[in-house]
PDB file of N, CA and C in Angstrom:
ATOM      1  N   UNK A   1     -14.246  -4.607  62.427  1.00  0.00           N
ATOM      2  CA  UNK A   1     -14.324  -5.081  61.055  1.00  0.00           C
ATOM      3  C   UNK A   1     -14.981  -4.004  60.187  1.00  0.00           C
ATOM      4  N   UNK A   2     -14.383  -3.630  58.923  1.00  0.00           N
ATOM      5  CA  UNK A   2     -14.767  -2.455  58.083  1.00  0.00           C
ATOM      6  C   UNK A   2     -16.051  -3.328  57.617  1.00  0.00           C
ATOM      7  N   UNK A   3     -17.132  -2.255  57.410  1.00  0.00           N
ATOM      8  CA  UNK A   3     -18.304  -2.615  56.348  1.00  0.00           C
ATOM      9  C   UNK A   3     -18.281  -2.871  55.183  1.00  0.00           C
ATOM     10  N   UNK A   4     -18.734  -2.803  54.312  1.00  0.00           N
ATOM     11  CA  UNK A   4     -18.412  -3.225  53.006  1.00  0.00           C
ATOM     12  C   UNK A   4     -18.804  -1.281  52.033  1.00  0.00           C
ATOM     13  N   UNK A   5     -18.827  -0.302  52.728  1.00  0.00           N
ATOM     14  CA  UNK A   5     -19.313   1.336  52.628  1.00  0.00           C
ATOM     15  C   UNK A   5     -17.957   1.248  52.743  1.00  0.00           C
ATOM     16  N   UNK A   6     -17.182   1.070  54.098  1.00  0.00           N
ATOM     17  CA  UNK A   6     -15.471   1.596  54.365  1.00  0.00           C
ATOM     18  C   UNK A   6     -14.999   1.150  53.493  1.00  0.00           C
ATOM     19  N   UNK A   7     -14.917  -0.288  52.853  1.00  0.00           N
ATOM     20  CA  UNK A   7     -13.802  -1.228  51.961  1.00  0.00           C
ATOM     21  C   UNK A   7     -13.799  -0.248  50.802  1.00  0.00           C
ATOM     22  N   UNK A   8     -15.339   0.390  49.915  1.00  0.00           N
ATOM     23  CA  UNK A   8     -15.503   0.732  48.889  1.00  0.00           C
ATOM     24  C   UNK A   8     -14.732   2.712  49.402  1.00  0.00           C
ATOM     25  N   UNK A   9     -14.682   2.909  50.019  1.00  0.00           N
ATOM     26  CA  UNK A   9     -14.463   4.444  50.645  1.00  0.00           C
ATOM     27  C   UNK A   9     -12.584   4.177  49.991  1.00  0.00           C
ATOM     28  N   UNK A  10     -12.422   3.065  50.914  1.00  0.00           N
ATOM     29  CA  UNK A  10     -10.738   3.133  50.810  1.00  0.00           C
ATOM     30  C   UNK A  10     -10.386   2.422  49.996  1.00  0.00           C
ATOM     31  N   UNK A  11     -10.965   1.769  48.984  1.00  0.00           N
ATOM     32  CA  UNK A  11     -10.831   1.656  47.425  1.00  0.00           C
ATOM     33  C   UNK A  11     -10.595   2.765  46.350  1.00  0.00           C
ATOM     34  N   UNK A  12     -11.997   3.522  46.256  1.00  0.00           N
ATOM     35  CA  UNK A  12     -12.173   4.393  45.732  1.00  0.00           C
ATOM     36  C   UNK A  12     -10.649   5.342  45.851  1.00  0.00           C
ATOM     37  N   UNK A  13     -10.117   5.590  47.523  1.00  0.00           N
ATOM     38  CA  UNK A  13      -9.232   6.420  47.656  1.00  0.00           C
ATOM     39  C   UNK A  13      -7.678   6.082  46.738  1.00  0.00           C
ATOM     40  N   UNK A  14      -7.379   4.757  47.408  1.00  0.00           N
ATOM     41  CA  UNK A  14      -6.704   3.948  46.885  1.00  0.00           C
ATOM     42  C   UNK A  14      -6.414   4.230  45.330  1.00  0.00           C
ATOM     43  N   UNK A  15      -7.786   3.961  44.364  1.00  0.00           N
ATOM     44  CA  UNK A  15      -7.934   3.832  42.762  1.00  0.00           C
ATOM     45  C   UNK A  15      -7.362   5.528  42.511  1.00  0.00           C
ATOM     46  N   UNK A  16      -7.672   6.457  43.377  1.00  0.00           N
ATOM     47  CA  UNK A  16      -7.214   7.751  42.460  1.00  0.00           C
ATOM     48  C   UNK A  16      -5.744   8.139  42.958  1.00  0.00           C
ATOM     49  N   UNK A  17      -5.406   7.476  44.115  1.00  0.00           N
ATOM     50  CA  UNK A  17      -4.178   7.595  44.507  1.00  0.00           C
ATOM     51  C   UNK A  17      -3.167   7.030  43.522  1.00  0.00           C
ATOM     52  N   UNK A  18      -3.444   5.687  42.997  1.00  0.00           N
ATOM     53  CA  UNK A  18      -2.825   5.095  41.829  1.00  0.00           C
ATOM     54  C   UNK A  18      -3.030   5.904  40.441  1.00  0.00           C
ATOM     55  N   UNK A  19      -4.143   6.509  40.452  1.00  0.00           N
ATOM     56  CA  UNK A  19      -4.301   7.198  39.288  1.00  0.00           C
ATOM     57  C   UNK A  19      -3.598   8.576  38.873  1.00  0.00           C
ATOM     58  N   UNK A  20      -3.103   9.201  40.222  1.00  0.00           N
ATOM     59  CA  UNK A  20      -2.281  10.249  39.925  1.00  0.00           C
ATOM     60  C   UNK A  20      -0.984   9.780  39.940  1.00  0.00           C
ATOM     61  N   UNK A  21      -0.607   8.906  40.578  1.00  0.00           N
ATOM     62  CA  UNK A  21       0.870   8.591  40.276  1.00  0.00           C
ATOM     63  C   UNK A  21       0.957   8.275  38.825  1.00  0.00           C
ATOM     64  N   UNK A  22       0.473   7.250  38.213  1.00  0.00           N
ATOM     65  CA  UNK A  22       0.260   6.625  37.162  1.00  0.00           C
ATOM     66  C   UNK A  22      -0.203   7.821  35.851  1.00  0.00           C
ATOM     67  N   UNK A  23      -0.754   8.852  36.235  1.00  0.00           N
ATOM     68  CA  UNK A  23      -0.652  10.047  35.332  1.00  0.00           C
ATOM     69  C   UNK A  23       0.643  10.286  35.334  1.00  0.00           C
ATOM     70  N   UNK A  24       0.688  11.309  36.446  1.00  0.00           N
ATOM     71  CA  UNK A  24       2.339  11.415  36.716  1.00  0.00           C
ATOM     72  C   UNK A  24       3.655  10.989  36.070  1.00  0.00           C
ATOM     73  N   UNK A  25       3.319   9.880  36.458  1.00  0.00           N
ATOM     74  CA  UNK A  25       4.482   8.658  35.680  1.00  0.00           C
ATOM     75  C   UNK A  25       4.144   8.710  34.038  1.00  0.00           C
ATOM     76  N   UNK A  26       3.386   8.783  33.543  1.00  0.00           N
ATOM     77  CA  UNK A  26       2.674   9.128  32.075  1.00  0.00           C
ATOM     78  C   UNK A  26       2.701  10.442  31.549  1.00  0.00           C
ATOM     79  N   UNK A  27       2.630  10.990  32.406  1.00  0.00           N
ATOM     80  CA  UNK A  27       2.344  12.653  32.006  1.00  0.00           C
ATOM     81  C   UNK A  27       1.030  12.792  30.824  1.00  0.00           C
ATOM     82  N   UNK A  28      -0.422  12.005  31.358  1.00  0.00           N
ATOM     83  CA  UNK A  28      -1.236  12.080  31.323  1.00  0.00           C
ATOM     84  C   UNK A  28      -2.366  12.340  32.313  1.00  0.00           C
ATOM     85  N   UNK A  29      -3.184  14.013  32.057  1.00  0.00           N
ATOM     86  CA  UNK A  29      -4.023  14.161  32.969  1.00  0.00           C
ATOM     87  C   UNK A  29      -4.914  13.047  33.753  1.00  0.00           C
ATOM     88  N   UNK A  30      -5.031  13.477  35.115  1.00  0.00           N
ATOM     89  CA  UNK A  30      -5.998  12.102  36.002  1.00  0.00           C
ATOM     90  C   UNK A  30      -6.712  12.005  35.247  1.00  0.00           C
ATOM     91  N   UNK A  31      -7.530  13.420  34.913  1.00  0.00           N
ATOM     92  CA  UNK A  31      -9.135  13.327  34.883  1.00  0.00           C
ATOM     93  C   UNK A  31      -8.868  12.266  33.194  1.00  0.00           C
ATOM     94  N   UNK A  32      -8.172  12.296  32.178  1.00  0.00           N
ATOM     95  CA  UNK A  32      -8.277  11.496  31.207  1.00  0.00           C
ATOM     96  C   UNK A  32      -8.145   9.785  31.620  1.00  0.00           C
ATOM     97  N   UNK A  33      -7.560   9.678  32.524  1.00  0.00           N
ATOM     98  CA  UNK A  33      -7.431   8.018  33.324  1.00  0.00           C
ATOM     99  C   UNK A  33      -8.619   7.517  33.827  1.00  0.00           C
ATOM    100  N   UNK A  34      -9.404   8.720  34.609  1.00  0.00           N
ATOM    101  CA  UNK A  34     -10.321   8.438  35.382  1.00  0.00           C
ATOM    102  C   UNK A  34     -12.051   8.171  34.465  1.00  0.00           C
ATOM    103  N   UNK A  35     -11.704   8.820  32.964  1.00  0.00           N
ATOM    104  CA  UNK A  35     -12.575   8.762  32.375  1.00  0.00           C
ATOM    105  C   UNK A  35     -13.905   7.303  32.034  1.00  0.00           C
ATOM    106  N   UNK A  36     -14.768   7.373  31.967  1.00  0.00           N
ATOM    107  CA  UNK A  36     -14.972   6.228  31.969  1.00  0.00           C
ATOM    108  C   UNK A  36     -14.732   5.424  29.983  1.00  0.00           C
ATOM    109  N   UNK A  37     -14.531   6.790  29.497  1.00  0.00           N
ATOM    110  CA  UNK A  37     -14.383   6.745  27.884  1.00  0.00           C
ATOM    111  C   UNK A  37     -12.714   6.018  28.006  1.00  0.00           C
ATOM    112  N   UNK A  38     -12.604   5.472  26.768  1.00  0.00           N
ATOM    113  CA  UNK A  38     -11.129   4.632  26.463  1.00  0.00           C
ATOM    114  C   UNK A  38     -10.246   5.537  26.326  1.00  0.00           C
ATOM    115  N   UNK A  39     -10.432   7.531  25.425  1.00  0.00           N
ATOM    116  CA  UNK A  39      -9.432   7.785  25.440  1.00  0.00           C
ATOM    117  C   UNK A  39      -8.431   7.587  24.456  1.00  0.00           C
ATOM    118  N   UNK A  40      -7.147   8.949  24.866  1.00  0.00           N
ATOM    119  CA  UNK A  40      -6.460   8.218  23.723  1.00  0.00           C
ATOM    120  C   UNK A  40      -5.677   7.304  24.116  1.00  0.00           C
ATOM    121  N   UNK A  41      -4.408   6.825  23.756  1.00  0.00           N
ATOM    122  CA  UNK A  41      -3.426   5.489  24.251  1.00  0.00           C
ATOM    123  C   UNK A  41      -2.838   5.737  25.496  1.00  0.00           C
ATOM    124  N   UNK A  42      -2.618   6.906  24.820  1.00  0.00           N
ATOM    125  CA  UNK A  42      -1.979   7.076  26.599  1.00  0.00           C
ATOM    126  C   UNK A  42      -2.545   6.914  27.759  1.00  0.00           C
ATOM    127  N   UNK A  43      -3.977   7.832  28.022  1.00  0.00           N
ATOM    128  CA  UNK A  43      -4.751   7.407  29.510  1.00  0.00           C
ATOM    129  C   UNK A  43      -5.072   5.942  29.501  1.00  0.00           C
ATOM    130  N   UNK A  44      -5.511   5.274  28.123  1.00  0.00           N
ATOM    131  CA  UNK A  44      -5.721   3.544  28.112  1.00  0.00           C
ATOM    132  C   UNK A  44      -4.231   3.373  29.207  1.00  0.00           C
ATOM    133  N   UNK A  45      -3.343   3.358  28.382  1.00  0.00           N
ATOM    134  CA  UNK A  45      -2.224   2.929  29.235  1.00  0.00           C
ATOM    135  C   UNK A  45      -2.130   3.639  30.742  1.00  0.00           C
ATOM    136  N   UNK A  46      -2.201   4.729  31.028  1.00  0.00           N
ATOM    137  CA  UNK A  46      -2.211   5.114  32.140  1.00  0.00           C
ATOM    138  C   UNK A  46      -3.298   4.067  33.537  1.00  0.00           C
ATOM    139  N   UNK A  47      -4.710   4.076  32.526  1.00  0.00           N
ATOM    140  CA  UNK A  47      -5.847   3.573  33.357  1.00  0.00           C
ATOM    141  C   UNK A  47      -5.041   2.158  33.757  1.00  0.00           C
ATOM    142  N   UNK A  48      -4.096   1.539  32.323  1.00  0.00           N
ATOM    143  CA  UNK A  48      -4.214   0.330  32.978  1.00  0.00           C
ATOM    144  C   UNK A  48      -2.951  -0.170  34.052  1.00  0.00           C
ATOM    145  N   UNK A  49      -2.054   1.338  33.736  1.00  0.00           N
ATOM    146  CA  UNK A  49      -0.941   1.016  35.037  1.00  0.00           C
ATOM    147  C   UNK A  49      -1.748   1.348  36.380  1.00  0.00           C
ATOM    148  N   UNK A  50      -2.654   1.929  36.629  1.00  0.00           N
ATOM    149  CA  UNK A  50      -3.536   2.693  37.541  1.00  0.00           C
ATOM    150  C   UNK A  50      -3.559   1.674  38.117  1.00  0.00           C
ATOM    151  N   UNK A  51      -4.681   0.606  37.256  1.00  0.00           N
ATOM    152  CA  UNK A  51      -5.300  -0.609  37.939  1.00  0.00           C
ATOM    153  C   UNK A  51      -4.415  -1.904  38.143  1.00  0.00           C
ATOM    154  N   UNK A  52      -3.147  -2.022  37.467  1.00  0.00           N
ATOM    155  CA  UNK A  52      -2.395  -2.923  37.928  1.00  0.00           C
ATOM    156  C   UNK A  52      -1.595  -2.376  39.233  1.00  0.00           C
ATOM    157  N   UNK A  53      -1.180  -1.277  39.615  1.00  0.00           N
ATOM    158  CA  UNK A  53      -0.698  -0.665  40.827  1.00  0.00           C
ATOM    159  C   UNK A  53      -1.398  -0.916  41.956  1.00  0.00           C
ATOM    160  N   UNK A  54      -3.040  -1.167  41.445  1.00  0.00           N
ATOM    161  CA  UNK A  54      -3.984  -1.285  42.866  1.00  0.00           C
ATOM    162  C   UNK A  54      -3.967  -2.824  43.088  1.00  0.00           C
ATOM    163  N   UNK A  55      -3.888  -3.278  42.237  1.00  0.00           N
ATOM    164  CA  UNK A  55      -4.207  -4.816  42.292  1.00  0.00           C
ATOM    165  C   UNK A  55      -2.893  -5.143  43.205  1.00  0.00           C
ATOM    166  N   UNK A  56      -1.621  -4.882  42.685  1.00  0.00           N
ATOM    167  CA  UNK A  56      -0.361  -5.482  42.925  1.00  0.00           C
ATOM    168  C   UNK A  56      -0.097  -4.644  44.265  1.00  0.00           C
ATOM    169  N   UNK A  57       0.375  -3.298  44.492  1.00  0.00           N
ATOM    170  CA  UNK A  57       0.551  -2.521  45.552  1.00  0.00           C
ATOM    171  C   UNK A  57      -0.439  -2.598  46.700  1.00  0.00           C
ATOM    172  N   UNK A  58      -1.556  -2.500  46.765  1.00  0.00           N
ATOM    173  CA  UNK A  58      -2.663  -2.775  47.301  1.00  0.00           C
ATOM    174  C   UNK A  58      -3.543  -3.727  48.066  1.00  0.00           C
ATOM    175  N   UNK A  59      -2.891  -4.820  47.064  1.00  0.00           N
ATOM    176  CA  UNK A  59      -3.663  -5.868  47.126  1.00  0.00           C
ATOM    177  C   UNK A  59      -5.057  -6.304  46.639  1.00  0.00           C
ATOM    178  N   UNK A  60      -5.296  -5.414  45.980  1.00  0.00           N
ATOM    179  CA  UNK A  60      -6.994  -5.211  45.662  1.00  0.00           C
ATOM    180  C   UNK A  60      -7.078  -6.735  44.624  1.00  0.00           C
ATOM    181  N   UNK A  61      -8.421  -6.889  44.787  1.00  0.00           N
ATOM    182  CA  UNK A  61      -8.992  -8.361  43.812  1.00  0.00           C
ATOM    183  C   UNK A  61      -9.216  -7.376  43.014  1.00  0.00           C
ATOM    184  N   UNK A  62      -9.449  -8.294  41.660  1.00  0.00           N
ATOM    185  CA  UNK A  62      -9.361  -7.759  40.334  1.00  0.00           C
ATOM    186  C   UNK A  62     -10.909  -7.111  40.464  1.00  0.00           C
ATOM    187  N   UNK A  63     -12.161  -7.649  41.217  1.00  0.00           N
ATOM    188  CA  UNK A  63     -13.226  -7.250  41.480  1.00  0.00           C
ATOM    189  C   UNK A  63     -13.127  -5.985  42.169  1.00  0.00           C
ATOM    190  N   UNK A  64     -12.497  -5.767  43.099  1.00  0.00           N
ATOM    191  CA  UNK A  64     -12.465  -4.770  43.709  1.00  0.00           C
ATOM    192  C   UNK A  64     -11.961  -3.742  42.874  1.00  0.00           C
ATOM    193  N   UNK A  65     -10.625  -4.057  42.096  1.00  0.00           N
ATOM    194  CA  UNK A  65     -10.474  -3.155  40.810  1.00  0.00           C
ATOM    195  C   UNK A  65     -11.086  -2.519  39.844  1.00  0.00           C
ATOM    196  N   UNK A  66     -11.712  -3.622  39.111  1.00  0.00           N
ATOM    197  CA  UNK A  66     -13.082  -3.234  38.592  1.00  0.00           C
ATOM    198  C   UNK A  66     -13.725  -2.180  38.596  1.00  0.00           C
ATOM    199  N   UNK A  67     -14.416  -2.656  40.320  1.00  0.00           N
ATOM    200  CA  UNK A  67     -15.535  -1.447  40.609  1.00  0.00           C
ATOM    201  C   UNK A  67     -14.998   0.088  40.531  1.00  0.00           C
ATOM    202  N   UNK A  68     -13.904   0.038  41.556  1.00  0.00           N
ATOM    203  CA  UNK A  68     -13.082   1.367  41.899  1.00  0.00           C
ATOM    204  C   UNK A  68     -13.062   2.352  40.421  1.00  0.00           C
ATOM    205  N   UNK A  69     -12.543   1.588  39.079  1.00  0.00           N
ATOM    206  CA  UNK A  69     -12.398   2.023  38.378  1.00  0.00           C
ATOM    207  C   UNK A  69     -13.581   2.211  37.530  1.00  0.00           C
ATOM    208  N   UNK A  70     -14.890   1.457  37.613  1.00  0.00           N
ATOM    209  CA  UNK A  70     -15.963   1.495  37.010  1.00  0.00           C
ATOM    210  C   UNK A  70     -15.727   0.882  35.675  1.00  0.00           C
ATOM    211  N   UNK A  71     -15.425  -0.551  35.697  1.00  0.00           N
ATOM    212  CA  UNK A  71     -15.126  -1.389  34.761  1.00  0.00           C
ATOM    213  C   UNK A  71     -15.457  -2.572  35.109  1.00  0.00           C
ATOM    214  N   UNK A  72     -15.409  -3.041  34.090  1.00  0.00           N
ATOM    215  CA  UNK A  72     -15.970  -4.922  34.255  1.00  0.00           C
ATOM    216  C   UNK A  72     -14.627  -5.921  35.073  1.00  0.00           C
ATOM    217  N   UNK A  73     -14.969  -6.555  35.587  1.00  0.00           N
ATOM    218  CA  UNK A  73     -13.537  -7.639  35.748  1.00  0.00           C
ATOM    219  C   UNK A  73     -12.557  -7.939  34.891  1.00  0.00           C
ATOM    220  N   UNK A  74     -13.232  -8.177  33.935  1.00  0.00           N
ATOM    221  CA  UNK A  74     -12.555  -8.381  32.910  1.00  0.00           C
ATOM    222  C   UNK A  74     -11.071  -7.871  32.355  1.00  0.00           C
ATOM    223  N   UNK A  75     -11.843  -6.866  32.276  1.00  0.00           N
ATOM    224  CA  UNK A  75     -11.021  -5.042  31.746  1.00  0.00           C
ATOM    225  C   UNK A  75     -10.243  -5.001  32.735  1.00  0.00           C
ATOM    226  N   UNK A  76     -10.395  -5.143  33.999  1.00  0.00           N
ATOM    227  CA  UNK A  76      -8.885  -5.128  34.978  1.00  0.00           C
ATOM    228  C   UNK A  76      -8.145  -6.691  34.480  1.00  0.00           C
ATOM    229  N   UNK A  77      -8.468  -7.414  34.940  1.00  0.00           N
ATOM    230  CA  UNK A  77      -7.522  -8.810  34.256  1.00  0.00           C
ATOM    231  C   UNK A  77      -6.482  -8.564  33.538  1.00  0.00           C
ATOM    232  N   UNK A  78      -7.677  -7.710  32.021  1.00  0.00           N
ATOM    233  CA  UNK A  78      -6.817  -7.468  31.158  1.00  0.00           C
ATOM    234  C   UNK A  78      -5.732  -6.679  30.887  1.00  0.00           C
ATOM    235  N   UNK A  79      -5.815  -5.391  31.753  1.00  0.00           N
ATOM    236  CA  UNK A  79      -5.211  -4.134  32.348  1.00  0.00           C
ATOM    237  C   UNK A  79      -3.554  -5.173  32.995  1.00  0.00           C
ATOM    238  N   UNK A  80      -4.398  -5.925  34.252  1.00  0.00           N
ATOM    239  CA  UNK A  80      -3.317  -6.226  34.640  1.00  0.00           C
ATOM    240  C   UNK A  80      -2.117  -7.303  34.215  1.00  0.00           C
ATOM    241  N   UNK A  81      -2.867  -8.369  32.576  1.00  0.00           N
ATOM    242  CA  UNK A  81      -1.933  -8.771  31.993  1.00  0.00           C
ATOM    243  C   UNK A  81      -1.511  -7.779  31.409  1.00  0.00           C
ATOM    244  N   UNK A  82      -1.695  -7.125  31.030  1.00  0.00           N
ATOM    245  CA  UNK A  82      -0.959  -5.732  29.491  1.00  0.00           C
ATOM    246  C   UNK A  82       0.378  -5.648  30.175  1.00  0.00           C
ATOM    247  N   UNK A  83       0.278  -4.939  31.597  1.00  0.00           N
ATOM    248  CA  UNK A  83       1.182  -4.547  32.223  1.00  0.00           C
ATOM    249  C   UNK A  83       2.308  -5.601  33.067  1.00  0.00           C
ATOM    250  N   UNK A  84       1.882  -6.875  33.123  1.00  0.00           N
ATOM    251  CA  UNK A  84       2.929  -7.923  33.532  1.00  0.00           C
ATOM    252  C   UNK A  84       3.605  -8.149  32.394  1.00  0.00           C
ATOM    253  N   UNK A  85       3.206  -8.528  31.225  1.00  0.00           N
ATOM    254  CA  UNK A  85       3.485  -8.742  30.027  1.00  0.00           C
ATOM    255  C   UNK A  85       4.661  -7.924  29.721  1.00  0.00           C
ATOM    256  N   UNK A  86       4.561  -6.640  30.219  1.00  0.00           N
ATOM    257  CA  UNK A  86       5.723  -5.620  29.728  1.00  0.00           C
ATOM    258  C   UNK A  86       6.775  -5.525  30.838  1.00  0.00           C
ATOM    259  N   UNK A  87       6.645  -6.185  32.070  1.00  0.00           N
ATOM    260  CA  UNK A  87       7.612  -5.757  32.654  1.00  0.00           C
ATOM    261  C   UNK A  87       8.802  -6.861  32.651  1.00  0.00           C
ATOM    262  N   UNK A  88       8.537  -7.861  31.306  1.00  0.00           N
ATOM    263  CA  UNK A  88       9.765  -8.708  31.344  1.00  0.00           C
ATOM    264  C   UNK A  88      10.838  -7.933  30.640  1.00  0.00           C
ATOM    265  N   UNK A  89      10.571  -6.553  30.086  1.00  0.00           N
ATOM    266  CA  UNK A  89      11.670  -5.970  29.745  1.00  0.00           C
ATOM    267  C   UNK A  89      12.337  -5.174  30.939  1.00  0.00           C
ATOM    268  N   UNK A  90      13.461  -5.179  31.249  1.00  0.00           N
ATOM    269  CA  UNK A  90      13.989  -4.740  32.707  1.00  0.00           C
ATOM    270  C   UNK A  90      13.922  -3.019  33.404  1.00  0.00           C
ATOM    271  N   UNK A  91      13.873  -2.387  32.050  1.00  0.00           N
ATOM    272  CA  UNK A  91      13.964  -1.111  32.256  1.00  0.00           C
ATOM    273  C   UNK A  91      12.527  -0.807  32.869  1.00  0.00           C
ATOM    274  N   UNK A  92      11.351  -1.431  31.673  1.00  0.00           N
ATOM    275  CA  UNK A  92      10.167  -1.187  32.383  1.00  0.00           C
ATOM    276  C   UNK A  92      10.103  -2.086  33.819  1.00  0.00           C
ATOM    277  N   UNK A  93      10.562  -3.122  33.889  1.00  0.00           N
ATOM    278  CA  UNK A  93       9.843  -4.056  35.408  1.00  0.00           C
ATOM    279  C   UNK A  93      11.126  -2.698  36.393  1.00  0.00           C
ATOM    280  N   UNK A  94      12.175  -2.192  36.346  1.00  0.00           N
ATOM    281  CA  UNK A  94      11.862  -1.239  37.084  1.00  0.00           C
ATOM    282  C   UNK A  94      11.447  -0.227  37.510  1.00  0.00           C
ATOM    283  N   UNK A  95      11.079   0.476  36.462  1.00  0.00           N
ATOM    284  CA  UNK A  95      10.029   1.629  36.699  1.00  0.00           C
ATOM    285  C   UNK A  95       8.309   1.459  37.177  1.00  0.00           C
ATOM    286  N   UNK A  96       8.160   0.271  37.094  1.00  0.00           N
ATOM    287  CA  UNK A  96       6.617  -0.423  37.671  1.00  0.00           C
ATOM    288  C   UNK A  96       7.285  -0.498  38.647  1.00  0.00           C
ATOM    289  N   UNK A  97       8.319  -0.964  39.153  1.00  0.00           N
ATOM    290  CA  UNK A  97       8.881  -1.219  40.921  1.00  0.00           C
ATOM    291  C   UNK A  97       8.882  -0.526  41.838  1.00  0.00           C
ATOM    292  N   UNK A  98       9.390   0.547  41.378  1.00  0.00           N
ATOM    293  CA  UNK A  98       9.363   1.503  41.715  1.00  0.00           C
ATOM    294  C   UNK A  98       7.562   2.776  41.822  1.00  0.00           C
ATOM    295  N   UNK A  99       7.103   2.632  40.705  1.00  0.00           N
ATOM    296  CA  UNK A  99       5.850   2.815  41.214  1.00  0.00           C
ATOM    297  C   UNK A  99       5.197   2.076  42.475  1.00  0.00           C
ATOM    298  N   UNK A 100       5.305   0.607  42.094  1.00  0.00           N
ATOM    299  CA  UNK A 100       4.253  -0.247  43.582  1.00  0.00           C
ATOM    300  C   UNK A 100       5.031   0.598  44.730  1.00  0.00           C
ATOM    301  N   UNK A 101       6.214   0.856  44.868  1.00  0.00           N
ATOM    302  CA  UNK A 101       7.265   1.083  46.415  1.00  0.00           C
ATOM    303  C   UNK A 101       6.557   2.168  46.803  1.00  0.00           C
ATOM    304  N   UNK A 102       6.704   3.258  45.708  1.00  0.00           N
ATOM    305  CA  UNK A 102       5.949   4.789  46.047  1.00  0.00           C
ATOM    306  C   UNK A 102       4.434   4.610  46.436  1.00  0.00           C
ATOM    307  N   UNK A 103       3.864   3.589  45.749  1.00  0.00           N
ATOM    308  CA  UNK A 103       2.560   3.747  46.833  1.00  0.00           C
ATOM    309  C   UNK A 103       2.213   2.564  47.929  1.00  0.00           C
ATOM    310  N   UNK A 104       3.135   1.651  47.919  1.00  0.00           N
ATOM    311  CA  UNK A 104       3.209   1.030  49.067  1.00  0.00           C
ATOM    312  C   UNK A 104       3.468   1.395  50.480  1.00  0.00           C
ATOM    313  N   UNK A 105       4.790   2.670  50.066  1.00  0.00           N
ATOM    314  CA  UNK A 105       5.247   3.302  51.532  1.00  0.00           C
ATOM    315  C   UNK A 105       4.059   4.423  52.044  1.00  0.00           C
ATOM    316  N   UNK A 106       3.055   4.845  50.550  1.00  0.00           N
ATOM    317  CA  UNK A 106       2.419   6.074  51.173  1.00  0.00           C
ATOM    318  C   UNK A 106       1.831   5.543  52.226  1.00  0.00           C
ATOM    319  N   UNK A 107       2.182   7.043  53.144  1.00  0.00           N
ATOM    320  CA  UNK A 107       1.199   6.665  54.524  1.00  0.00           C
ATOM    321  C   UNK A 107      -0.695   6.358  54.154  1.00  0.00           C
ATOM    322  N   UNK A 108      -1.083   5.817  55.362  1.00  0.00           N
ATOM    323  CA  UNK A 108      -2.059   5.723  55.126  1.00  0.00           C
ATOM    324  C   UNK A 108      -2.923   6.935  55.482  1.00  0.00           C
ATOM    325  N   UNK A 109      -4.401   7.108  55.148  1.00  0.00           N
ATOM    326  CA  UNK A 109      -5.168   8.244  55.064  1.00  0.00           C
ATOM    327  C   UNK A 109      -5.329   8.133  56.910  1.00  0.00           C
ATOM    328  N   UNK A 110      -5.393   9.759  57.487  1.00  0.00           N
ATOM    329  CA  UNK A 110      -5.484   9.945  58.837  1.00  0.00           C
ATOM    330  C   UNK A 110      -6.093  10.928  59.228  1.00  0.00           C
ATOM    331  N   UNK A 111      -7.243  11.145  59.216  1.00  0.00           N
ATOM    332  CA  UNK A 111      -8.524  12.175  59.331  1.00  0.00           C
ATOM    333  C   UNK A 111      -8.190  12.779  60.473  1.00  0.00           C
ATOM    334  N   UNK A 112      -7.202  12.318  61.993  1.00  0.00           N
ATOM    335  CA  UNK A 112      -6.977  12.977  62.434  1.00  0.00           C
ATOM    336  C   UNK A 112      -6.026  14.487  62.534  1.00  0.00           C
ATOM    337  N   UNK A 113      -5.274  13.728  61.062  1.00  0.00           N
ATOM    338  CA  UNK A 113      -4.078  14.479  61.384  1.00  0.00           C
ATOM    339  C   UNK A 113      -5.055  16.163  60.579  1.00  0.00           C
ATOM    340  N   UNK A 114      -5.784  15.911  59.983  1.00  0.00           N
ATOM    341  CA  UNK A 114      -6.708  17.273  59.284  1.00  0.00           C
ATOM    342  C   UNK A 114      -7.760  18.043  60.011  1.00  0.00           C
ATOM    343  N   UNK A 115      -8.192  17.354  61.295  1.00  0.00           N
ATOM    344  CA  UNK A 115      -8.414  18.302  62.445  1.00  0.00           C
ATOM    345  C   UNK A 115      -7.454  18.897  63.005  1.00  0.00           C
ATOM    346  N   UNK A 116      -6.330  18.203  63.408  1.00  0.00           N
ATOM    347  CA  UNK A 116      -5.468  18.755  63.977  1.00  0.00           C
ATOM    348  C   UNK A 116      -5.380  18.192  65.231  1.00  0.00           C
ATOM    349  N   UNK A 117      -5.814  16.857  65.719  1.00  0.00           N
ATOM    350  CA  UNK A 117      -6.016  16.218  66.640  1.00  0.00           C
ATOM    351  C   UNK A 117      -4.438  15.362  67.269  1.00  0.00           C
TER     352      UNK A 117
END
């Protein structure tokens, strides 16, 4: 059983893994997503596809979101209505689909494979 040190380790990993796709997909720098400042619209929007990717792809509680991102509960909730809200238009609910898939299939993190073990 992970500690509650591991859960926050592979959160944390998780939150920037979503955060570069979600740049990516934006063509807004991480480090502006990752900010704890609002930013201009774009990283807002970026941060909040970030945190709906972790919630939904992930599985993460909106708490767990939160923290990862260094935000209130709230602010993910809200993150993650913004972004349901928009995907009743079809073009966007597939390009969010396609985001969750891309980080659903990523492998998971394997410390062995970086020794070389």
């Amino acid at each position: 059983m992970a500690n509650q040190t591991d859960v926050r380790e592979a959160d944390d990993a998780r939150a920037r893994l979503a955060m570069g796709l979600a740049g990516y997909a934006v063509g807004v720098p991480v480090e502006a997503i990752a900010t704890t400042q609002r930013g201009c619209v774009e990283a807002a929007f970026g941060r909040q596809l970030a945190m709906y990717l972790c919630h939904v792809a992930f599985e993460m509680s909106l708490s767990r979101v939160a923290y990862a991102f260094a935000r209130d509960r709230s602010t993910a909730a809200h993150a993650c209505h913004m972004i349901e809200d928009r995907r009743e238009d079809p073009g966007f609910d597939a390009w969010a689909d396609a985001l969750e898939t891309a980080l659903r299939e990523a492998p998971a993190p394997d410390r062995r494979r970086v020794a070389g073990r």
